[in-house]
PDB file of N, CA and C in Angstrom:
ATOM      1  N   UNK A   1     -23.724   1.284  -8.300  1.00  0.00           N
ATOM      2  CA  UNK A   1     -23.099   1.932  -7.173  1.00  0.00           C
ATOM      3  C   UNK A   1     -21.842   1.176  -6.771  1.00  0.00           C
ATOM      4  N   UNK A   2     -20.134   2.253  -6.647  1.00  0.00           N
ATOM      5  CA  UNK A   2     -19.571   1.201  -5.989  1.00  0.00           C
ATOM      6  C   UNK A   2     -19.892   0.613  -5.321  1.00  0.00           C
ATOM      7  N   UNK A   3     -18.497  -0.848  -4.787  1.00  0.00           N
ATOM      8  CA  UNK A   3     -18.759  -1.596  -3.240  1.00  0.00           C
ATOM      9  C   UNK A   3     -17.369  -1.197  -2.964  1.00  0.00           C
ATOM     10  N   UNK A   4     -17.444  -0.614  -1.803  1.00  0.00           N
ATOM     11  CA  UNK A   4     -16.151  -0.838  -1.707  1.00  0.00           C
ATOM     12  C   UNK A   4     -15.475  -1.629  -0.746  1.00  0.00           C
ATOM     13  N   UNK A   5     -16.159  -3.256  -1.191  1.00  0.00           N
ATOM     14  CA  UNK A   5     -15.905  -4.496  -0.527  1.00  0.00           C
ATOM     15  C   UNK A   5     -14.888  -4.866  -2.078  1.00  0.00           C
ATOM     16  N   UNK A   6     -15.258  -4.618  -3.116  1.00  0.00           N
ATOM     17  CA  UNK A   6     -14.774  -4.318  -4.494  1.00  0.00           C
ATOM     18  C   UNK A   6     -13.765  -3.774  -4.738  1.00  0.00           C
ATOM     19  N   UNK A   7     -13.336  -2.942  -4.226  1.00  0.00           N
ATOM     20  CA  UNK A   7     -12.186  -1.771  -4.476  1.00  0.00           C
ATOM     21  C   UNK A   7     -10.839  -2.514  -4.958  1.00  0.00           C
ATOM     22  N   UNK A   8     -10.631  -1.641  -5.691  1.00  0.00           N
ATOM     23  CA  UNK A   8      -8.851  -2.276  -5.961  1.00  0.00           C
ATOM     24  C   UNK A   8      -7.830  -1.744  -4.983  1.00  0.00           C
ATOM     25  N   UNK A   9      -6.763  -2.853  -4.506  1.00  0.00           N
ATOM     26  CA  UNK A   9      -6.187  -2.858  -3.995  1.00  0.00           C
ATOM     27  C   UNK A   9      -5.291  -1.502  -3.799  1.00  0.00           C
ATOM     28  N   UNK A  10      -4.812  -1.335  -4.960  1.00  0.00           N
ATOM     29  CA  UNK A  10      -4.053   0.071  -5.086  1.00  0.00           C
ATOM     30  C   UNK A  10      -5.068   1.824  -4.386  1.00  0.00           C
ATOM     31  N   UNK A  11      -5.641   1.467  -4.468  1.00  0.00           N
ATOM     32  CA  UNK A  11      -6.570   2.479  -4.260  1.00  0.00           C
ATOM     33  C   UNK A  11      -5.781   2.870  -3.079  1.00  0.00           C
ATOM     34  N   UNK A  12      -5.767   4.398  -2.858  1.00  0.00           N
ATOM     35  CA  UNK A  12      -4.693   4.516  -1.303  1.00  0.00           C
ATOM     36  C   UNK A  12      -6.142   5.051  -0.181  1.00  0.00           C
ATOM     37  N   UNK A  13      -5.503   4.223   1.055  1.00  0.00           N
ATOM     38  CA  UNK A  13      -6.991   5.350   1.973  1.00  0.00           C
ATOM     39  C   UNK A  13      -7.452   5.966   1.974  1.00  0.00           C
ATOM     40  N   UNK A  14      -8.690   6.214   1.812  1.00  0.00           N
ATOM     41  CA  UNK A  14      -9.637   7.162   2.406  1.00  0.00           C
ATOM     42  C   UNK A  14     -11.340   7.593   1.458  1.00  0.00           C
ATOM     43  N   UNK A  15     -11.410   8.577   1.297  1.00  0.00           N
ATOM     44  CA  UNK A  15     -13.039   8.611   1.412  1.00  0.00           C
ATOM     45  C   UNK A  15     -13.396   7.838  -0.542  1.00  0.00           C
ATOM     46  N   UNK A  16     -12.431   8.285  -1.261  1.00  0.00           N
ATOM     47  CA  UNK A  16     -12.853   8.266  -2.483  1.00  0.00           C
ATOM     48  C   UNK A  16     -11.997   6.413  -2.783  1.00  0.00           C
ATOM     49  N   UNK A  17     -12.565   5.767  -4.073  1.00  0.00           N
ATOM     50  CA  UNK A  17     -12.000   4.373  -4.443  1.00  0.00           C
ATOM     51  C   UNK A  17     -12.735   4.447  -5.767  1.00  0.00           C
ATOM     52  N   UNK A  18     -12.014   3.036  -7.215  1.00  0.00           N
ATOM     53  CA  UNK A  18     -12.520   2.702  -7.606  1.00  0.00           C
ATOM     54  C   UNK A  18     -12.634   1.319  -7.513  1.00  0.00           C
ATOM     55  N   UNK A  19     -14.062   0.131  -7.827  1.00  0.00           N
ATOM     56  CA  UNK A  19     -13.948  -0.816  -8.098  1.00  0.00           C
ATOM     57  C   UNK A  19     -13.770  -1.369  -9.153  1.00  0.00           C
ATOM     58  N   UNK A  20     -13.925  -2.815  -8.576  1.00  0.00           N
ATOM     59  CA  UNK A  20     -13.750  -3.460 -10.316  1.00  0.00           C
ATOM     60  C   UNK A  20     -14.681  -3.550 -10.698  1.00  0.00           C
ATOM     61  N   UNK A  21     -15.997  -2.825 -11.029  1.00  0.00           N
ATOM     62  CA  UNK A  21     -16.584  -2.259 -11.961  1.00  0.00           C
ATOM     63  C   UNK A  21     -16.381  -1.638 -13.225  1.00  0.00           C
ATOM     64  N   UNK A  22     -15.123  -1.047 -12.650  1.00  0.00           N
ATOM     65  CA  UNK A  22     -13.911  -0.229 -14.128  1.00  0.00           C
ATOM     66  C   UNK A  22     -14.311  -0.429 -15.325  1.00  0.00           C
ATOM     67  N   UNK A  23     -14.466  -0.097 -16.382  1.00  0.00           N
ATOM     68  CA  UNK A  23     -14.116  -0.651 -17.546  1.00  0.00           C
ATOM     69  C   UNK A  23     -13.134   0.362 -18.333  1.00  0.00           C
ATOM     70  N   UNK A  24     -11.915   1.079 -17.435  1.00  0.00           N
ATOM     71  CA  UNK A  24     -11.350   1.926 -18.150  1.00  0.00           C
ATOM     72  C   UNK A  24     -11.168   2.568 -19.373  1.00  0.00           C
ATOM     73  N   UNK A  25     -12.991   3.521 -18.992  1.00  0.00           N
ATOM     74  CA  UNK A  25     -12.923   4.467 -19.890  1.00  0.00           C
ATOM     75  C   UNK A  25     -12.393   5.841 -20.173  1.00  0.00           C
ATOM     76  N   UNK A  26     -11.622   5.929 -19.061  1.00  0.00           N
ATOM     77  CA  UNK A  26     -10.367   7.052 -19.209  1.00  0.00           C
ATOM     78  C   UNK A  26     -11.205   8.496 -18.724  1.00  0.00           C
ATOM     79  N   UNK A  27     -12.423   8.122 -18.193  1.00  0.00           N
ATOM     80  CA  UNK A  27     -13.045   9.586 -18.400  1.00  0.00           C
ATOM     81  C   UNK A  27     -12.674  10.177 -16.774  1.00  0.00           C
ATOM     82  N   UNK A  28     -12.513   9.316 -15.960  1.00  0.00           N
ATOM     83  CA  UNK A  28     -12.276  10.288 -14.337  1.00  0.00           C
ATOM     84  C   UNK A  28     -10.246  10.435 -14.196  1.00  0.00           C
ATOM     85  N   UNK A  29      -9.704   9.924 -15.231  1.00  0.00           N
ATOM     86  CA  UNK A  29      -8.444  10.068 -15.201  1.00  0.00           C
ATOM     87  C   UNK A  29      -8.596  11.610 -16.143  1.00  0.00           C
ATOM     88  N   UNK A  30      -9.740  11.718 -17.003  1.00  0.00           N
ATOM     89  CA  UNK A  30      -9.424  13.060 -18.012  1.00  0.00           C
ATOM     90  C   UNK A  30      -9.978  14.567 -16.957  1.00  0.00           C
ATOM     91  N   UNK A  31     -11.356  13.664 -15.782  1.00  0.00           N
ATOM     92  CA  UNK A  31     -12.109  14.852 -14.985  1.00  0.00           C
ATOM     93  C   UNK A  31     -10.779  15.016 -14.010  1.00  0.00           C
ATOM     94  N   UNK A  32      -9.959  13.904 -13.487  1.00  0.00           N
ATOM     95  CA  UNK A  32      -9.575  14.780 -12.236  1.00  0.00           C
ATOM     96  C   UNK A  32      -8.214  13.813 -12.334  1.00  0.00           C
ATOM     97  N   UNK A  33      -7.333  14.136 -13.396  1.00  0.00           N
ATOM     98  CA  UNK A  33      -5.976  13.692 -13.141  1.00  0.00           C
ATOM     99  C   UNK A  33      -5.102  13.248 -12.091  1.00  0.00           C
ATOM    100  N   UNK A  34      -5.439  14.424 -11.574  1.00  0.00           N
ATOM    101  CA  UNK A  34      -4.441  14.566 -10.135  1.00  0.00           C
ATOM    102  C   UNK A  34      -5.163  13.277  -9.086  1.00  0.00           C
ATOM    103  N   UNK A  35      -5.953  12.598  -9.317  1.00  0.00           N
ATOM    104  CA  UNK A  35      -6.353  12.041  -8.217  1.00  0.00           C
ATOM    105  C   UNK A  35      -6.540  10.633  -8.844  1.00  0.00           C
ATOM    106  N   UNK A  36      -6.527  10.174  -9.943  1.00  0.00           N
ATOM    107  CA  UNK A  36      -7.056   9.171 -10.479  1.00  0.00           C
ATOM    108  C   UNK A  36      -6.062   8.998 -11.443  1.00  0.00           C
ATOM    109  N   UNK A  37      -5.460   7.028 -11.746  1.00  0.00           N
ATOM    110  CA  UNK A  37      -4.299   6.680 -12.573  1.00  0.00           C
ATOM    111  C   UNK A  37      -4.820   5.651 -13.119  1.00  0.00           C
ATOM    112  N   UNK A  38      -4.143   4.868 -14.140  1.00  0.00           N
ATOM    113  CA  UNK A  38      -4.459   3.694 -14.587  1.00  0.00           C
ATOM    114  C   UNK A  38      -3.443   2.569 -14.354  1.00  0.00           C
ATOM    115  N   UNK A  39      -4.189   1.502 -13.825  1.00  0.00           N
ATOM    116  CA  UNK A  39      -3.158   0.160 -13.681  1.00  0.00           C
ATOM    117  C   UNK A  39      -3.008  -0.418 -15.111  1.00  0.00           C
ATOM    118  N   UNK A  40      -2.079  -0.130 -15.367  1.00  0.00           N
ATOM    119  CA  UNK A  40      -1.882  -0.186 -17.031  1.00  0.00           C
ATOM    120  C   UNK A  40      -1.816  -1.820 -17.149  1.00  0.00           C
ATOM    121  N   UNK A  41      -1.549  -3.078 -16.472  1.00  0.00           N
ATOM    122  CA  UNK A  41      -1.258  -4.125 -16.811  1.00  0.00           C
ATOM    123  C   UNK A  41      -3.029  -4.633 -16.539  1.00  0.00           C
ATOM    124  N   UNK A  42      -4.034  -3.920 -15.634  1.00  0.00           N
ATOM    125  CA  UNK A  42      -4.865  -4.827 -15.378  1.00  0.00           C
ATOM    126  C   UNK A  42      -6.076  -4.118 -16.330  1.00  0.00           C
ATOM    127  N   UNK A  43      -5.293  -2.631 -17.212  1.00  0.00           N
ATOM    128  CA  UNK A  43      -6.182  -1.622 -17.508  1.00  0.00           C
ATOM    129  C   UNK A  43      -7.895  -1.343 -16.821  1.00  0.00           C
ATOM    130  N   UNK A  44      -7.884  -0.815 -15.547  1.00  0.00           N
ATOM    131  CA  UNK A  44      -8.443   0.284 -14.628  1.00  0.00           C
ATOM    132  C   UNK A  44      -7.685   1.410 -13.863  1.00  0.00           C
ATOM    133  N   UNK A  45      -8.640   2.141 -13.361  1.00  0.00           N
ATOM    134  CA  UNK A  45      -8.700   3.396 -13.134  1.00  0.00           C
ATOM    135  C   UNK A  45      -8.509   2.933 -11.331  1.00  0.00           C
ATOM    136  N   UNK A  46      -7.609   3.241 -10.557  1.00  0.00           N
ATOM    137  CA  UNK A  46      -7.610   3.922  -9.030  1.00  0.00           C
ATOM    138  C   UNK A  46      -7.420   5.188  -8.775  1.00  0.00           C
ATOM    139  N   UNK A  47      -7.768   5.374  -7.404  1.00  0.00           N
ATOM    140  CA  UNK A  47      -7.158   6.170  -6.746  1.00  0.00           C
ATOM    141  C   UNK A  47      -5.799   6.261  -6.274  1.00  0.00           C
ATOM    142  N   UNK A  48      -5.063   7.377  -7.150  1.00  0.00           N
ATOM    143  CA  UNK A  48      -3.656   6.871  -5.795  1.00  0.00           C
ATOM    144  C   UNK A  48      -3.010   8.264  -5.044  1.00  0.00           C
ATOM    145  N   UNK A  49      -4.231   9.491  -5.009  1.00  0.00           N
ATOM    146  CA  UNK A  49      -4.313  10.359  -4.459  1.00  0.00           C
ATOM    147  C   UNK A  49      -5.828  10.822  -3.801  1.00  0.00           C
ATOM    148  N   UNK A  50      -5.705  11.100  -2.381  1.00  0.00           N
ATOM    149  CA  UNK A  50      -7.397  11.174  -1.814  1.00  0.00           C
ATOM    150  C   UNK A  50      -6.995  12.919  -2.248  1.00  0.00           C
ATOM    151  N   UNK A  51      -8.282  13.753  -2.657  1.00  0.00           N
ATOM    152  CA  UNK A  51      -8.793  15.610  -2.435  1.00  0.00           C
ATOM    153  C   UNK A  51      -8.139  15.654  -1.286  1.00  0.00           C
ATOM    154  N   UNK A  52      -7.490  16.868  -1.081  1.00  0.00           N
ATOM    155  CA  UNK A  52      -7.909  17.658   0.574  1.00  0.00           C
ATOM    156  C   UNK A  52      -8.371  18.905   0.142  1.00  0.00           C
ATOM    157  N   UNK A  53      -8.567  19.563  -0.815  1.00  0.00           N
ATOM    158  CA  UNK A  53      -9.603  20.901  -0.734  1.00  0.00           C
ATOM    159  C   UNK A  53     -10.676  20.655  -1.542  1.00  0.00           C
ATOM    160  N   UNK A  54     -11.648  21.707  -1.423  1.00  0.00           N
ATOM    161  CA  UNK A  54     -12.779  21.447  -1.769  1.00  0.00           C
ATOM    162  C   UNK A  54     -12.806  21.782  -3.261  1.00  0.00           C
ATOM    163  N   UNK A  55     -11.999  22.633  -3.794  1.00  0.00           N
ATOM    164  CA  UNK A  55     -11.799  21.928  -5.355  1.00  0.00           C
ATOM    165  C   UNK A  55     -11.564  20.236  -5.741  1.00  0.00           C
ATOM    166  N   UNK A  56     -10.498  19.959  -4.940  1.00  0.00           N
ATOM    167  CA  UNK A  56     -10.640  18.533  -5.550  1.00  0.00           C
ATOM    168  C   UNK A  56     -11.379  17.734  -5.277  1.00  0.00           C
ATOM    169  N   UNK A  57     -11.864  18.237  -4.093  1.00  0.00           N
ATOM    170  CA  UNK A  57     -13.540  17.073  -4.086  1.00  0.00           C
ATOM    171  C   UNK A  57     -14.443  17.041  -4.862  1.00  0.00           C
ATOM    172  N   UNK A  58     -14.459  18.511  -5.566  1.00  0.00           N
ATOM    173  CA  UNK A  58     -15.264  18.914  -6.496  1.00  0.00           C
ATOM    174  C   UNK A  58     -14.964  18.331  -7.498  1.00  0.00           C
ATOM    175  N   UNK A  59     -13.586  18.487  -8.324  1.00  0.00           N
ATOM    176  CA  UNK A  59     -13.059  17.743  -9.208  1.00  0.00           C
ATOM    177  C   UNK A  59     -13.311  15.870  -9.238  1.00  0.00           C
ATOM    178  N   UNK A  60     -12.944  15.244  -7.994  1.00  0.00           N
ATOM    179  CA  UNK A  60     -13.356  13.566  -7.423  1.00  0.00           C
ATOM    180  C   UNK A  60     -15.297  13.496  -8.075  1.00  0.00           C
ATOM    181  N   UNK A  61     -15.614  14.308  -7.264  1.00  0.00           N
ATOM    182  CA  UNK A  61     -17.217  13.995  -7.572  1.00  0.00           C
ATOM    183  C   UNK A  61     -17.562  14.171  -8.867  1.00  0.00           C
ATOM    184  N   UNK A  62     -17.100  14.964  -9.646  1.00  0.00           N
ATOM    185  CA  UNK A  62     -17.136  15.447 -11.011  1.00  0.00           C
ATOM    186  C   UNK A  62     -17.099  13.932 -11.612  1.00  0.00           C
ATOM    187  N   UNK A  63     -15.652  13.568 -11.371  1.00  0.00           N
ATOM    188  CA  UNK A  63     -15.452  12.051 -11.969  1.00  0.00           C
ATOM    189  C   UNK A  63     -16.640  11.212 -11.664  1.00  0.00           C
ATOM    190  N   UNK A  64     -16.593  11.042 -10.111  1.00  0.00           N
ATOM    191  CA  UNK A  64     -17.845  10.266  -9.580  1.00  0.00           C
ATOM    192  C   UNK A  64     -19.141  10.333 -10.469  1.00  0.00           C
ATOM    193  N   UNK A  65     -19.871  11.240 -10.892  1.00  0.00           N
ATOM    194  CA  UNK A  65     -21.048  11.347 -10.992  1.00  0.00           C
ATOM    195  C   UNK A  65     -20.903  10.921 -12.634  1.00  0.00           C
ATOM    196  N   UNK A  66     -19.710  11.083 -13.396  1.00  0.00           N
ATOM    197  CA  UNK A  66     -19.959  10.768 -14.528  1.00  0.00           C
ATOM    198  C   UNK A  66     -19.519   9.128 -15.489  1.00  0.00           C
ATOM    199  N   UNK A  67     -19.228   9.155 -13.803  1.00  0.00           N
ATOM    200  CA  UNK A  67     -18.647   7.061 -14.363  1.00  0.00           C
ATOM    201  C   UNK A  67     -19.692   6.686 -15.241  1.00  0.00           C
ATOM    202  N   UNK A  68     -19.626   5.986 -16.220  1.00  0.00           N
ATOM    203  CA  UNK A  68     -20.872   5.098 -16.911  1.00  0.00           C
ATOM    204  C   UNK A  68     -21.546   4.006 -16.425  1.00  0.00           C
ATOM    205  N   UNK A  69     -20.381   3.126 -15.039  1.00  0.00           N
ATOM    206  CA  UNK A  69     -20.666   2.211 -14.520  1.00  0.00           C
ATOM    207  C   UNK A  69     -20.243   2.544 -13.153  1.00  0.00           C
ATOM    208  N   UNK A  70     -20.982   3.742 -12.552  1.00  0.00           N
ATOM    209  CA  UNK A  70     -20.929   3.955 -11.419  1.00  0.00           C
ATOM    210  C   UNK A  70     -19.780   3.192 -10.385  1.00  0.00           C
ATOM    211  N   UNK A  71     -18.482   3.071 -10.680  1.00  0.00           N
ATOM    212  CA  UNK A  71     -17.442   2.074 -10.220  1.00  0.00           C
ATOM    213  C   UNK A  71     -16.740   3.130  -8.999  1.00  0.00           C
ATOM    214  N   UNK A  72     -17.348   4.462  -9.379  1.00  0.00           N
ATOM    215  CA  UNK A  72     -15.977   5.671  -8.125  1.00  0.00           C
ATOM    216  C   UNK A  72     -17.200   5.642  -6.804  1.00  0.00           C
ATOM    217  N   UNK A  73     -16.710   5.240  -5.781  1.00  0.00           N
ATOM    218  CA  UNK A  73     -17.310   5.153  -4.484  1.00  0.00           C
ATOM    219  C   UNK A  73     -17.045   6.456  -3.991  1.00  0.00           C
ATOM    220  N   UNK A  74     -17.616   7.071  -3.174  1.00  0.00           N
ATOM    221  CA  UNK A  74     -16.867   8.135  -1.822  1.00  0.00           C
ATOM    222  C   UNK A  74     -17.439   7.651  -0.133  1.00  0.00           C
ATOM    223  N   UNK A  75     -17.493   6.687  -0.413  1.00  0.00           N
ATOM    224  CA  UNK A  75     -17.925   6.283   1.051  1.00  0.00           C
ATOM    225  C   UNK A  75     -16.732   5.233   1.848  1.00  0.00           C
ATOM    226  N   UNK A  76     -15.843   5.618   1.207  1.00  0.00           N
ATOM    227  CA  UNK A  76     -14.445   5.001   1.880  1.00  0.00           C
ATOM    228  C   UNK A  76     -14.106   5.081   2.983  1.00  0.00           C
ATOM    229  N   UNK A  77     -12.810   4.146   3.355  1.00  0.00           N
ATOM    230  CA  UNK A  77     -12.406   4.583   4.917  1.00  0.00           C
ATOM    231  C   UNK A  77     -11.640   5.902   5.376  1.00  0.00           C
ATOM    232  N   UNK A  78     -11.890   6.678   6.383  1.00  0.00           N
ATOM    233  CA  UNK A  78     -11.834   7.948   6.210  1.00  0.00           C
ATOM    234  C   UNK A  78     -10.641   7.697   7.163  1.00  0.00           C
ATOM    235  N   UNK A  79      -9.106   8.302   6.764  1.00  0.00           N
ATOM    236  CA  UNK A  79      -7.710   8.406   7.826  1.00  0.00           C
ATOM    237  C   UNK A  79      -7.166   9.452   7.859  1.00  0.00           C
TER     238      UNK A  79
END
């Protein structure tokens, strides 16, 4: 389960994050593009877009549920 005492820095506010759990396997950058990038120098996966409709939450959780190492949180700070 994320922590998102863990989270990477880049991650931008709010409900969704990844930690460094990462092992950038490219799979929540392939479920939900639009919301998820790679720090190419530290190779992981953030957030550097939060959903606002309920497709892309749908799309976020999609990622979420299929991490291998459960690293995508949604219990973030909500702004």
């Amino acid at each position: 389960m994320a922590d998102k005492d863990d989270k990477w820095e880049e991650n931008v506010a709010g409900k969704f994050y990844v930690d460094e759990q990462c092992i950038d396997c490219d799979l929540c950058r392939e479920t939900a593009p639009d919301f998820f990038t790679r720090n190419e120098d530290g190779g992981y996966s953030f957030v550097h877009k939060q959903p606002t409709t309920d497709e892309d939450i749908e799309a976020c959780m999609e990622a979420l549920e299929g991490c291998p190492v459960e690293a995508i949180g949604d219990d973030g700070d909500e702004d």
